[in-house]
N, C-alpha and C. Protein backbone atom coordinates (compact mmCIF):
# COMPACT_ATOMS: atom_id res chain seq x y z
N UNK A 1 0.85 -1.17 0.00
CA UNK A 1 0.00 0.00 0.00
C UNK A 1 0.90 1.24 0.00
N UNK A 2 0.35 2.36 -0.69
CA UNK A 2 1.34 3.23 -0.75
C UNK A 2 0.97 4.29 0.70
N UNK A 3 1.78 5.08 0.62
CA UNK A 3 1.83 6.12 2.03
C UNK A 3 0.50 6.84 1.98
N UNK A 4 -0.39 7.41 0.59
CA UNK A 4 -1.53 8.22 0.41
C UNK A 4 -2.03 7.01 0.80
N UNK A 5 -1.94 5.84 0.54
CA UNK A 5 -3.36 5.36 0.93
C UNK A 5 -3.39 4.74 2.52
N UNK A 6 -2.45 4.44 3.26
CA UNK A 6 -2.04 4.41 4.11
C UNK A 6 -2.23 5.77 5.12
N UNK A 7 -2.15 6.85 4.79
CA UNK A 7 -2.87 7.87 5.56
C UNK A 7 -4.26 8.38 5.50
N UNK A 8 -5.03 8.24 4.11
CA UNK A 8 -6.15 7.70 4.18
C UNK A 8 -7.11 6.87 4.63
N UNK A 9 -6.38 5.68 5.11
CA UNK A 9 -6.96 4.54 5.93
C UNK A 9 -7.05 4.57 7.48
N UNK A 10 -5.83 5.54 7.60
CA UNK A 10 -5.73 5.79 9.02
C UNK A 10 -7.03 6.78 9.29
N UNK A 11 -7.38 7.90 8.63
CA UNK A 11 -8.18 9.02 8.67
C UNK A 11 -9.77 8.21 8.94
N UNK A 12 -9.91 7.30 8.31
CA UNK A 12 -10.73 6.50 8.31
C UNK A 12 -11.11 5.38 9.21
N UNK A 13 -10.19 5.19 10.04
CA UNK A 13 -9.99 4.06 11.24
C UNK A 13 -10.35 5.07 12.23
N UNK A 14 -9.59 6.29 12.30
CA UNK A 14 -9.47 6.86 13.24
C UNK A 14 -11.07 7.58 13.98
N UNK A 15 -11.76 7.70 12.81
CA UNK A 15 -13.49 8.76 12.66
C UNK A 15 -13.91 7.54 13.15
N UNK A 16 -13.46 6.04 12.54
CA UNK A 16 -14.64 5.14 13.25
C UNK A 16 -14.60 4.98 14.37
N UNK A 17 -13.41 4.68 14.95
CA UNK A 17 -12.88 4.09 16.54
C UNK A 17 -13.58 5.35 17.39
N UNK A 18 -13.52 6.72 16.85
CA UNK A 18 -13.95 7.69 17.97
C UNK A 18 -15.82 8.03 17.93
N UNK A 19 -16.32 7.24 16.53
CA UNK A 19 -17.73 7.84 16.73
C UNK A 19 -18.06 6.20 17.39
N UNK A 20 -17.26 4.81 16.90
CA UNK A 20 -17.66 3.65 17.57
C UNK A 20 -17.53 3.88 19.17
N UNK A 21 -17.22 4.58 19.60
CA UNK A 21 -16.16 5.16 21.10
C UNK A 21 -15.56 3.96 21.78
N UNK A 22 -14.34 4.09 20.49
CA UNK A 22 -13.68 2.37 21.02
C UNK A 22 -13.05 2.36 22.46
N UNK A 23 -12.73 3.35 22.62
CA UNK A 23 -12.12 3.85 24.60
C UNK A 23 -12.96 5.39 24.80
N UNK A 24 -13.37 5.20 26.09
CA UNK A 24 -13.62 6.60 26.71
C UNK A 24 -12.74 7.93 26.04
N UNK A 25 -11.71 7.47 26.30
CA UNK A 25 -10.96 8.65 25.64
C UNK A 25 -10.88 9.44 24.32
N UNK A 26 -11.57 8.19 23.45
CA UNK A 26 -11.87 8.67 21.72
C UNK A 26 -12.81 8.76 21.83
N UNK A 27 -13.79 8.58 22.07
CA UNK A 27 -15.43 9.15 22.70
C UNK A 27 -15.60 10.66 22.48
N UNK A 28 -14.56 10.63 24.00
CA UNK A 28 -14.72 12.31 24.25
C UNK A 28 -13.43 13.35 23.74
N UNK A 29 -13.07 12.53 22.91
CA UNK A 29 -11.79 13.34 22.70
C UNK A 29 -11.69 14.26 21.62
N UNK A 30 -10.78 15.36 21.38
CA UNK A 30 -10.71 16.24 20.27
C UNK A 30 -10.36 15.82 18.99
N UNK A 31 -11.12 16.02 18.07
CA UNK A 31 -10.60 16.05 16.70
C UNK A 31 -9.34 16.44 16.02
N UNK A 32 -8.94 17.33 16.87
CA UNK A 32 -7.39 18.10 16.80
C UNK A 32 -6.57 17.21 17.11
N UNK A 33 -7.23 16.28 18.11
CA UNK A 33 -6.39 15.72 18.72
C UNK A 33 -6.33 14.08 18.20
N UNK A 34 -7.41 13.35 17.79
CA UNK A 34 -7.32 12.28 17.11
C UNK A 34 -6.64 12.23 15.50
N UNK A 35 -7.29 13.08 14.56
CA UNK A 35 -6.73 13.08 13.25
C UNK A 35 -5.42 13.11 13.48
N UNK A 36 -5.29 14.16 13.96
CA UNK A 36 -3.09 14.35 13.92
C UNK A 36 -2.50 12.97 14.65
N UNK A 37 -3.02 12.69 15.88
CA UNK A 37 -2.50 11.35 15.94
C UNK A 37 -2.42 10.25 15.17
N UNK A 38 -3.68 10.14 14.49
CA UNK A 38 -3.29 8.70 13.73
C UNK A 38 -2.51 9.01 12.46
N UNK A 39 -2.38 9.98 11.67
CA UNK A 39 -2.08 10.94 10.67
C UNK A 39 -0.63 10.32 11.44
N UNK A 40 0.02 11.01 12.68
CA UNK A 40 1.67 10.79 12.99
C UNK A 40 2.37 9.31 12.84
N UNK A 41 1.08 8.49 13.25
CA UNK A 41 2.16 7.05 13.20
C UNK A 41 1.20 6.11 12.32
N UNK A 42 0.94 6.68 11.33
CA UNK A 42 0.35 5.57 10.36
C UNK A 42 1.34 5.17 9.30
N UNK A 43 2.26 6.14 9.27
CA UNK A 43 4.19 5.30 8.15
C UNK A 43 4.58 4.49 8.96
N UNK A 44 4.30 5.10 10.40
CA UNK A 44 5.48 4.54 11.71
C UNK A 44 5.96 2.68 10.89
N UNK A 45 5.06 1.92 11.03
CA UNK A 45 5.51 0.53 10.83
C UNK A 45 6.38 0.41 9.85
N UNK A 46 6.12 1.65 8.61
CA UNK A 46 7.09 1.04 7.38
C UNK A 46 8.84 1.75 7.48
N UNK A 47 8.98 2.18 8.95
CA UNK A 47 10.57 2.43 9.43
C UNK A 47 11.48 1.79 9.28
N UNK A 48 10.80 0.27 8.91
CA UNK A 48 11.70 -0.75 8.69
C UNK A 48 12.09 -0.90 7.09
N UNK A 49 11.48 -0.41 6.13
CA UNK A 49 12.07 -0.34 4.75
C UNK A 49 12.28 1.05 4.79
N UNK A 50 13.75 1.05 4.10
CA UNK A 50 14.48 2.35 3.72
C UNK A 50 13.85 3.10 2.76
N UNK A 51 13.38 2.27 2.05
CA UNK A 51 12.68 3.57 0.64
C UNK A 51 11.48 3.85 0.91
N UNK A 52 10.65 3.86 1.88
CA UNK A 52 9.63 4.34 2.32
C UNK A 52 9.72 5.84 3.22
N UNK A 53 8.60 6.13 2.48
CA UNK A 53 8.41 7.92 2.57
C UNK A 53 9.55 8.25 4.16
N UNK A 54 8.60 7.38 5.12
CA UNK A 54 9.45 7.67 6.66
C UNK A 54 10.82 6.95 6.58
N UNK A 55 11.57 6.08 6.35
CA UNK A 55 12.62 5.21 6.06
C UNK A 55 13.78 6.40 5.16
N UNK A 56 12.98 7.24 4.29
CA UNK A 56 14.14 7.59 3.41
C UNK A 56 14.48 9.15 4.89
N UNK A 57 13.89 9.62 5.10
CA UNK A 57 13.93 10.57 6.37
C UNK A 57 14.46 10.46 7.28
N UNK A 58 14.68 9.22 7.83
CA UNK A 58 15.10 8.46 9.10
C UNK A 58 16.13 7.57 8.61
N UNK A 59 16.91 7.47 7.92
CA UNK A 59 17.92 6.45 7.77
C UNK A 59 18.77 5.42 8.38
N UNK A 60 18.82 6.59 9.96
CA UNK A 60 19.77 5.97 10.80
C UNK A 60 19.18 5.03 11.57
N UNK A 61 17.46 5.12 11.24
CA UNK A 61 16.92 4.41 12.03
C UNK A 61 16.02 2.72 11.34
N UNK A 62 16.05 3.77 10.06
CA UNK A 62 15.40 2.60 9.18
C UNK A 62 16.33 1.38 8.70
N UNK A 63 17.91 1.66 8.30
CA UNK A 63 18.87 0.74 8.13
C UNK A 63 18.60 0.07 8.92
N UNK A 64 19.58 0.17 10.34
CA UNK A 64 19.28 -1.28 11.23
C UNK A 64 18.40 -1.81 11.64
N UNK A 65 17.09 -1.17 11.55
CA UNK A 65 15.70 -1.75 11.80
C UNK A 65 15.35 -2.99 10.46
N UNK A 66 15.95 -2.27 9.28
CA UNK A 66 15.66 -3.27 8.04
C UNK A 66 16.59 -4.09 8.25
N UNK A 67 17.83 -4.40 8.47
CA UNK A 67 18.47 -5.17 9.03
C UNK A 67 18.78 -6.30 9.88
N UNK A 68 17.84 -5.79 10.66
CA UNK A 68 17.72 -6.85 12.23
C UNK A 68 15.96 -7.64 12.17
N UNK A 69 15.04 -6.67 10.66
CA UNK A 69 14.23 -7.36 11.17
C UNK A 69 13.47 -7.76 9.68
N UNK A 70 14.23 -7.10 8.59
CA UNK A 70 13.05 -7.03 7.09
C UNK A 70 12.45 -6.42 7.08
N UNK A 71 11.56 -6.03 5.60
CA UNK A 71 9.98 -5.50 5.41
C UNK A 71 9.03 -6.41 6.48
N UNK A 72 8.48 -5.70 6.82
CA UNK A 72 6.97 -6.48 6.84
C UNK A 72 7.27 -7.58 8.16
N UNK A 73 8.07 -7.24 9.13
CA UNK A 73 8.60 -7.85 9.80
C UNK A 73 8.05 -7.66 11.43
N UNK A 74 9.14 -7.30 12.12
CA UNK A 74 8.73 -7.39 13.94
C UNK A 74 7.48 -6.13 13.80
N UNK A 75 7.69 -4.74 12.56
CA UNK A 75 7.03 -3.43 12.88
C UNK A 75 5.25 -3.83 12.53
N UNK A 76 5.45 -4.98 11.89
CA UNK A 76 4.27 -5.57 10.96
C UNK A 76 3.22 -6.38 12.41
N UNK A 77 3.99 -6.41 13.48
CA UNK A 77 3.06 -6.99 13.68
C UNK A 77 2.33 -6.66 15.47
N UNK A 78 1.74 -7.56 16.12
CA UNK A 78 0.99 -7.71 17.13
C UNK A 78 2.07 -7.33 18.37
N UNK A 79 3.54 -7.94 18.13
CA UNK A 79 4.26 -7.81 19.01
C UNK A 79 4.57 -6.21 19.01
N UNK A 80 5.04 -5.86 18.33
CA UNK A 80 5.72 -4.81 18.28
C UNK A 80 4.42 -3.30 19.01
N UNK A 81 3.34 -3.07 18.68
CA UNK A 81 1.94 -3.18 19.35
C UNK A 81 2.34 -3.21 21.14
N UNK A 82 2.67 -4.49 21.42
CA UNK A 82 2.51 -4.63 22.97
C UNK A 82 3.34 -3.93 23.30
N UNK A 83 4.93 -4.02 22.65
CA UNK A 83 6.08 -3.45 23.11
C UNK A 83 5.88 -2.03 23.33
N UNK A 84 5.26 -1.16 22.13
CA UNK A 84 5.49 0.43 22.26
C UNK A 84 4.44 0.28 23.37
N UNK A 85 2.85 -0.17 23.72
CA UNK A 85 1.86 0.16 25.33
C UNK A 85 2.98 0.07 26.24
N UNK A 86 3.47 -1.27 26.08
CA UNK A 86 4.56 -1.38 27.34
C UNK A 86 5.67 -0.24 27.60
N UNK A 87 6.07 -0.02 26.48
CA UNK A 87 7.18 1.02 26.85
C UNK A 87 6.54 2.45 27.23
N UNK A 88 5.88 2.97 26.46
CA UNK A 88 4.68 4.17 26.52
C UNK A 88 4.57 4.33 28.21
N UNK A 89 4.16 2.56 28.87
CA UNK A 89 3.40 2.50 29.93
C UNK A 89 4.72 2.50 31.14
N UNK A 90 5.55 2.10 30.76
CA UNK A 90 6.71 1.80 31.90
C UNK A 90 7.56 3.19 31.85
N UNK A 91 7.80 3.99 30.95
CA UNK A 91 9.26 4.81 30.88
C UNK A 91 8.11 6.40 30.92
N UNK A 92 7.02 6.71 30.52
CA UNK A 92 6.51 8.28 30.19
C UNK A 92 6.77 8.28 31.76
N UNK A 93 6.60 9.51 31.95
CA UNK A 93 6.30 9.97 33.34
C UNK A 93 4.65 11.01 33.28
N UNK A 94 4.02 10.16 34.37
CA UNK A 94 2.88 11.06 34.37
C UNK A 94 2.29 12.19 34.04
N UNK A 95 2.87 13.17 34.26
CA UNK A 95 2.92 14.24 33.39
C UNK A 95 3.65 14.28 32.06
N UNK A 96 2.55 13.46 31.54
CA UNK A 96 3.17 13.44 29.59
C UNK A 96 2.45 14.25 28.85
N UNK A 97 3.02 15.38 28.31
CA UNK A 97 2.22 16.14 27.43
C UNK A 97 1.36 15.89 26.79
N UNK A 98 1.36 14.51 26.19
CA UNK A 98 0.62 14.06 25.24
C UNK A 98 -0.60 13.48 25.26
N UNK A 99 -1.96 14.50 25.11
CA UNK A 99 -3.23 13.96 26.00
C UNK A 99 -3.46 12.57 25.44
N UNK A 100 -4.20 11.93 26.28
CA UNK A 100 -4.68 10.77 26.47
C UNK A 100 -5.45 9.93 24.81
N UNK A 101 -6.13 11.32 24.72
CA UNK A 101 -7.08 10.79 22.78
C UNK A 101 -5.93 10.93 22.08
N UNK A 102 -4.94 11.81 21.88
CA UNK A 102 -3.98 12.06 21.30
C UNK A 102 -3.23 10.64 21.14
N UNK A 103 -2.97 10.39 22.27
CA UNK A 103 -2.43 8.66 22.48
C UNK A 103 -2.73 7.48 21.97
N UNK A 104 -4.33 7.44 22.31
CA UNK A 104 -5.16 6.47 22.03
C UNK A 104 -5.18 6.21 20.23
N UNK A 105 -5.35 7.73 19.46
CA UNK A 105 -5.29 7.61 18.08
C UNK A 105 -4.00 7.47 17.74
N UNK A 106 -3.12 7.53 18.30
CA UNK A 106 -1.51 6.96 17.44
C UNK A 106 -1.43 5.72 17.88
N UNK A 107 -2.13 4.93 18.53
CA UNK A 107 -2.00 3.79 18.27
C UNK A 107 -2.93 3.14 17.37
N UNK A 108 -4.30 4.12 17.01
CA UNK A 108 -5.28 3.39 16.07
C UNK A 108 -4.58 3.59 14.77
N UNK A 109 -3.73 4.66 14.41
CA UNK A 109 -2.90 4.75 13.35
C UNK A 109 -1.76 4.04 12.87
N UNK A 110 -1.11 3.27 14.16
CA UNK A 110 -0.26 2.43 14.07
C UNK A 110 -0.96 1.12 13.60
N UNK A 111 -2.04 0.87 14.29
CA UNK A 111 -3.01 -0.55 13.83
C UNK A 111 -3.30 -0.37 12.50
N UNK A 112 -4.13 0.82 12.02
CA UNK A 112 -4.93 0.96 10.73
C UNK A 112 -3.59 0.68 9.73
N UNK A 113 -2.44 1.22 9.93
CA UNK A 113 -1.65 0.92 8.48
C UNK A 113 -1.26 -0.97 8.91
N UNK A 114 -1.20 -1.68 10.07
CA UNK A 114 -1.11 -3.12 9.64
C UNK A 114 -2.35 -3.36 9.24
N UNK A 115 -3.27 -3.00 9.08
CA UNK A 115 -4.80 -3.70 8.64
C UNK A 115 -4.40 -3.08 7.71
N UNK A 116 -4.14 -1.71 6.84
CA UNK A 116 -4.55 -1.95 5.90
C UNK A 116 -3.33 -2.88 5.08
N UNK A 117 -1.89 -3.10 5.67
CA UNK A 117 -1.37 -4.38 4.58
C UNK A 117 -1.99 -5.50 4.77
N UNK A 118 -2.61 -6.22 5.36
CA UNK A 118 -3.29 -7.33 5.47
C UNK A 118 -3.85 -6.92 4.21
N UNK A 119 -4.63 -6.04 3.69
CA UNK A 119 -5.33 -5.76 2.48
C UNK A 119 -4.27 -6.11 1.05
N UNK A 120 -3.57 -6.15 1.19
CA UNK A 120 -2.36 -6.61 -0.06
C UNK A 120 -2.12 -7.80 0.08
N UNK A 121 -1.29 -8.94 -1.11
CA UNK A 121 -1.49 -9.63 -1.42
C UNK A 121 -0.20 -10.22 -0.37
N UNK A 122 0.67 -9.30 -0.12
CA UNK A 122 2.17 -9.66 0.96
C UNK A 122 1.71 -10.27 1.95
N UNK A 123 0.70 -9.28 2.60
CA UNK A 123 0.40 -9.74 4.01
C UNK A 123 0.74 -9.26 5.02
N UNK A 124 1.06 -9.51 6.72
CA UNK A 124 1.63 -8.92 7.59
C UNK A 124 1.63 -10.32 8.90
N UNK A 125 2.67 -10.50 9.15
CA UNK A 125 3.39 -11.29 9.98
C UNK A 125 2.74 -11.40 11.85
N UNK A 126 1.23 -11.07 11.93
CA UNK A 126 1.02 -11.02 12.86
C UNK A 126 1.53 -11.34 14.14
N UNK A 127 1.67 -12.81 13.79
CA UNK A 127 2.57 -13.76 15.25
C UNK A 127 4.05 -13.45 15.17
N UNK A 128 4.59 -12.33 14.52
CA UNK A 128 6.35 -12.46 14.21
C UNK A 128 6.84 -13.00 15.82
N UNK A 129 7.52 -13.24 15.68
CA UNK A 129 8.70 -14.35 14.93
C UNK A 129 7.91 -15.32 13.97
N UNK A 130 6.72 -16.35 14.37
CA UNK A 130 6.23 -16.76 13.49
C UNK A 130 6.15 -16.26 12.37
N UNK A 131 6.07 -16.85 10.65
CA UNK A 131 6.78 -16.14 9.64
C UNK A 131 4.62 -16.31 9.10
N UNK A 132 4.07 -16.80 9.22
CA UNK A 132 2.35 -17.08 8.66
C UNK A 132 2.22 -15.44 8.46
N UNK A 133 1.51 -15.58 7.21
CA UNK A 133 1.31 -14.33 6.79
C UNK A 133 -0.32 -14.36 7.01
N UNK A 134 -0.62 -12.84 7.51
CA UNK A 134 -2.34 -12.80 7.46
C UNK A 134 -2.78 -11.83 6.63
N UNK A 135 -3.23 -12.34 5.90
CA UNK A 135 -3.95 -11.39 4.39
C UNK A 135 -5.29 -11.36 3.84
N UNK A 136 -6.56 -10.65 3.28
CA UNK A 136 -7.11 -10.44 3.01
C UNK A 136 -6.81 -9.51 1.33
N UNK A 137 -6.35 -10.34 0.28
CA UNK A 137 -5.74 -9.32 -0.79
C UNK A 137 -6.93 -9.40 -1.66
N UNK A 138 -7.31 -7.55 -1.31
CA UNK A 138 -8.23 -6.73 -2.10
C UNK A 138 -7.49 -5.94 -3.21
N UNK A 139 -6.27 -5.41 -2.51
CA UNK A 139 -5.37 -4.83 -3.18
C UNK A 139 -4.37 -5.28 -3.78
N UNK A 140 -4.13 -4.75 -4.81
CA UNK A 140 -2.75 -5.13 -5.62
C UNK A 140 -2.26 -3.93 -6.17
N UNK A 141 -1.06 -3.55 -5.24
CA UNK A 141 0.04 -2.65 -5.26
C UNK A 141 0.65 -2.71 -6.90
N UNK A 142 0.58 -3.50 -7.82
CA UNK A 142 1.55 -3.42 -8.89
C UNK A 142 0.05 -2.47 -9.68
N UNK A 143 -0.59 -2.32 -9.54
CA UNK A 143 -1.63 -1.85 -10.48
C UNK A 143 -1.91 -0.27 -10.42
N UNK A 144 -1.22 0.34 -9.77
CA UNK A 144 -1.59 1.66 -9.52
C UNK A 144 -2.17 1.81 -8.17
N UNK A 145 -2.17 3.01 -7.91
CA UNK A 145 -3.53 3.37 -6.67
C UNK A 145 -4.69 4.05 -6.60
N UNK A 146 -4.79 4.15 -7.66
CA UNK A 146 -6.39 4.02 -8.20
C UNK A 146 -7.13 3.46 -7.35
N UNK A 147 -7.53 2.05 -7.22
CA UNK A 147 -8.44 1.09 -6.30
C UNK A 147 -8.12 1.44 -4.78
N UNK A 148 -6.99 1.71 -4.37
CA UNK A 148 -6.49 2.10 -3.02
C UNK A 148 -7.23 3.04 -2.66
N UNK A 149 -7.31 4.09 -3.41
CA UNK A 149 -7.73 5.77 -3.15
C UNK A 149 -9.46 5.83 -2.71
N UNK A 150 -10.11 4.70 -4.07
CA UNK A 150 -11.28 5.01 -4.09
C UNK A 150 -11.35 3.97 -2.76
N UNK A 151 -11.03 3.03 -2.59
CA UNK A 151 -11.33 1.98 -1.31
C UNK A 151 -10.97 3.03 0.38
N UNK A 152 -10.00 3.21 -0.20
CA UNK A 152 -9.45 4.29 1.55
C UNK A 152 -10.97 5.72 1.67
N UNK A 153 -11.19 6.56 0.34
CA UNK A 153 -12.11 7.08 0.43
C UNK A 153 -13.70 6.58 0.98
N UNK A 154 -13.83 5.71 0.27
CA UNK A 154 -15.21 4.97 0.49
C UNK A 154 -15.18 4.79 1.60
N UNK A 155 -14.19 4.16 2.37
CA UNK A 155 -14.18 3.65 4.09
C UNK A 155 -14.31 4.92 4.96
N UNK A 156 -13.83 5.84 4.54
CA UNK A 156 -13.37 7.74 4.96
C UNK A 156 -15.15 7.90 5.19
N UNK A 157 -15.68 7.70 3.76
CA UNK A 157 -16.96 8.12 3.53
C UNK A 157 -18.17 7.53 4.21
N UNK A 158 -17.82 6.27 4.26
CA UNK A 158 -18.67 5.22 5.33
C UNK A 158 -18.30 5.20 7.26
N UNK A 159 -17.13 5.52 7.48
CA UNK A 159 -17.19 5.80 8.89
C UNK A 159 -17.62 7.25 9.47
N UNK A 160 -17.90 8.18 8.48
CA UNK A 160 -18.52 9.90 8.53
C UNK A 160 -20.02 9.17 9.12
N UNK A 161 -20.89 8.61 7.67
CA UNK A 161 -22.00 8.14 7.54
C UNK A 161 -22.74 7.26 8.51
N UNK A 162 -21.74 6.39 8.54
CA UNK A 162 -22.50 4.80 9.95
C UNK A 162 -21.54 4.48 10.46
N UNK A 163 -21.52 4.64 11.69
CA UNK A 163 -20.40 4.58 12.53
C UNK A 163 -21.36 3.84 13.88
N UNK A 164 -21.06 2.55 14.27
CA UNK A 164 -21.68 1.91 15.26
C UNK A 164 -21.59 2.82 16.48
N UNK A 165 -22.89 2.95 17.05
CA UNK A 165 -22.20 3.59 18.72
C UNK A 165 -21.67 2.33 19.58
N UNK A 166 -21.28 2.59 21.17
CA UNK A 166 -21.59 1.40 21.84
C UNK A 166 -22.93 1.30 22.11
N UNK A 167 -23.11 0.12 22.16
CA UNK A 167 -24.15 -0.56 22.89
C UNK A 167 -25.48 -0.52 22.00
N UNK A 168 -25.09 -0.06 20.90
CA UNK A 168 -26.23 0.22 19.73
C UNK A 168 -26.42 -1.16 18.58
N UNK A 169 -26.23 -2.05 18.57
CA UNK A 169 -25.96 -3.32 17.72
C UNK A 169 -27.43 -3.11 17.11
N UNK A 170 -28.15 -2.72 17.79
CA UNK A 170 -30.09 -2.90 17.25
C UNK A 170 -30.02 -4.71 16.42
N UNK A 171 -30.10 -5.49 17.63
CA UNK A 171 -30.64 -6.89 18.06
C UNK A 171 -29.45 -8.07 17.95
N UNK A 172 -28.47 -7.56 17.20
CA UNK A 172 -27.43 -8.64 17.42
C UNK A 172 -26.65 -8.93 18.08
N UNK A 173 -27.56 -9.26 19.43
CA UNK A 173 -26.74 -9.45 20.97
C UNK A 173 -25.67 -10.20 21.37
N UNK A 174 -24.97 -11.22 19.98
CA UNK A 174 -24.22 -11.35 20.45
C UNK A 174 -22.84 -10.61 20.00
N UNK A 175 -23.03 -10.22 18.85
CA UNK A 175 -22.13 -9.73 17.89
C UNK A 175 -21.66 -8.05 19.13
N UNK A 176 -22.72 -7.42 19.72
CA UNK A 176 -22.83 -6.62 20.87
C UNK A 176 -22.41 -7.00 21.90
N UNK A 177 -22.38 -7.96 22.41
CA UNK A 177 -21.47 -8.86 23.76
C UNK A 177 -19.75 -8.42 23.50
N UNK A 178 -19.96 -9.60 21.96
CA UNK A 178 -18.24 -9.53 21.42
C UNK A 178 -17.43 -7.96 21.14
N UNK A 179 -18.21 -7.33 20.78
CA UNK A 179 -17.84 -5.71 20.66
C UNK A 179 -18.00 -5.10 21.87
N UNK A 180 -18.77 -5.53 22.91
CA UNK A 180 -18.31 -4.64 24.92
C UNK A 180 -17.50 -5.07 24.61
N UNK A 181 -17.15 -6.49 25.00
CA UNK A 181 -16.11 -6.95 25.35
C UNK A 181 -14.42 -7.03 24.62
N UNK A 182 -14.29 -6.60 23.60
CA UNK A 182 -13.49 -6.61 22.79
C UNK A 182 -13.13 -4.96 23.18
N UNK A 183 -14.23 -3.85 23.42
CA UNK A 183 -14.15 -2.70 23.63
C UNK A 183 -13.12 -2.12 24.92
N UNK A 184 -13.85 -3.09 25.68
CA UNK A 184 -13.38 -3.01 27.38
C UNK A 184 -12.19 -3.51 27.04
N UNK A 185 -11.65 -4.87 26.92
CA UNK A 185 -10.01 -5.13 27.08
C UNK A 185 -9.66 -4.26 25.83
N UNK A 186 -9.83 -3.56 24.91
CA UNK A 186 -8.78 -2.66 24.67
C UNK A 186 -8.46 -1.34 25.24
N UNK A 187 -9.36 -1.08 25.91
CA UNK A 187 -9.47 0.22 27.16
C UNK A 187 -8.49 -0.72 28.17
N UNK A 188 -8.95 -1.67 28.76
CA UNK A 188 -8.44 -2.51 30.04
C UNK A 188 -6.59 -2.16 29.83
N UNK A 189 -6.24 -2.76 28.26
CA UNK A 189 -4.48 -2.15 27.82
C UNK A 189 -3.96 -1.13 27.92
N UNK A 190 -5.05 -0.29 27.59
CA UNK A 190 -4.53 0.98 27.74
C UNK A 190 -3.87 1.92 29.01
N UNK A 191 -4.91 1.66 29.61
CA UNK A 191 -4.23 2.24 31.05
C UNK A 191 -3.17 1.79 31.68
């Protein structure tokens, strides 16, 4: 996926998670403050290839990261996820500038660009170290981004439009169970 459509997708993850009110904090949180977050770390994962928009900027950081780990590698996946909560959660000091929605959406921006490579035909290494690729390929990167643009838009255009609240399923109680509950332990991580 390229970087436009990759910040597109994020823009689009980000409107749903806060009108779905995937945590208290994106609920009530600023718009100022969600867009720019997920907008900041939706390249973040592709640090690990050098010729990517963030990679060619960051060199010193993208070499040995591509190095020690490949494309599509440790940044690609679930682990790497726990590591930055964990670190976020062990090293900030309480007084962290960085409000709370502000937070919450750079990590929905960090998620939205691995969902959207799952959308390509590569994939993304969920279990890394395990090498199983998890893919859903809608997209195909050799064709232009054409299909990317209108797909990242449409999703842009559909989380404006219908955006689940909580607790709003209207009768599919269980599919509403699995979404509290899926809701709550990702709030439960956060803190």
């Amino acid at each position: 996926m390229t970087a436009e459509g990759h910040l597109l997708f994020s823009v689009a993850c980000a409107i749903f998670a806060k009108n779905a009110e995937l945590t208290p904090a994106l609920a009530n949180g600023d718009w100022w403050h969600i867009i720019p977050g997920a907008l900041l770390t939706a390249l973040l994962p592709d640090i690990d290839h050098p010729k990517s928009v963030l990679g060619q900027r960051l060199r010193w950081i993208s070499g040995p990261v591509a190095r020690a780990f490949g494309h599509r590698g440790f940044t690609h996946s679930l682990l790497a996820i726990v590591a930055v909560i964990c670190f976020i959660r062990l090293q900030l000091p309480a007084d962290w500038p960085i409000p709370t929605d502000a937070y919450h959406a750079m990590l929905i921006g960090y998620l939205s660009h691995i969902m959207a490579d799952m959308l390509t035909s590569a994939g993304v290494p969920l279990l890394w170290p395990c090498r199983w690729r998890f893919r859903l390929p809608l997209i195909n990167s050799q064709k232009g981004n054409q299909l990317e643009r209108v797909l990242c838009l449409a999703l842009i255009g559909f989380s404006l439009y219908h955006t689940p609240r909580a607790g709003a399923c209207y009768g599919y109680e269980q599919a509403c169970r699995w979404y509290d509950s899926a809701r709550s332990q990702f709030t439960q991580l956060l803190r």
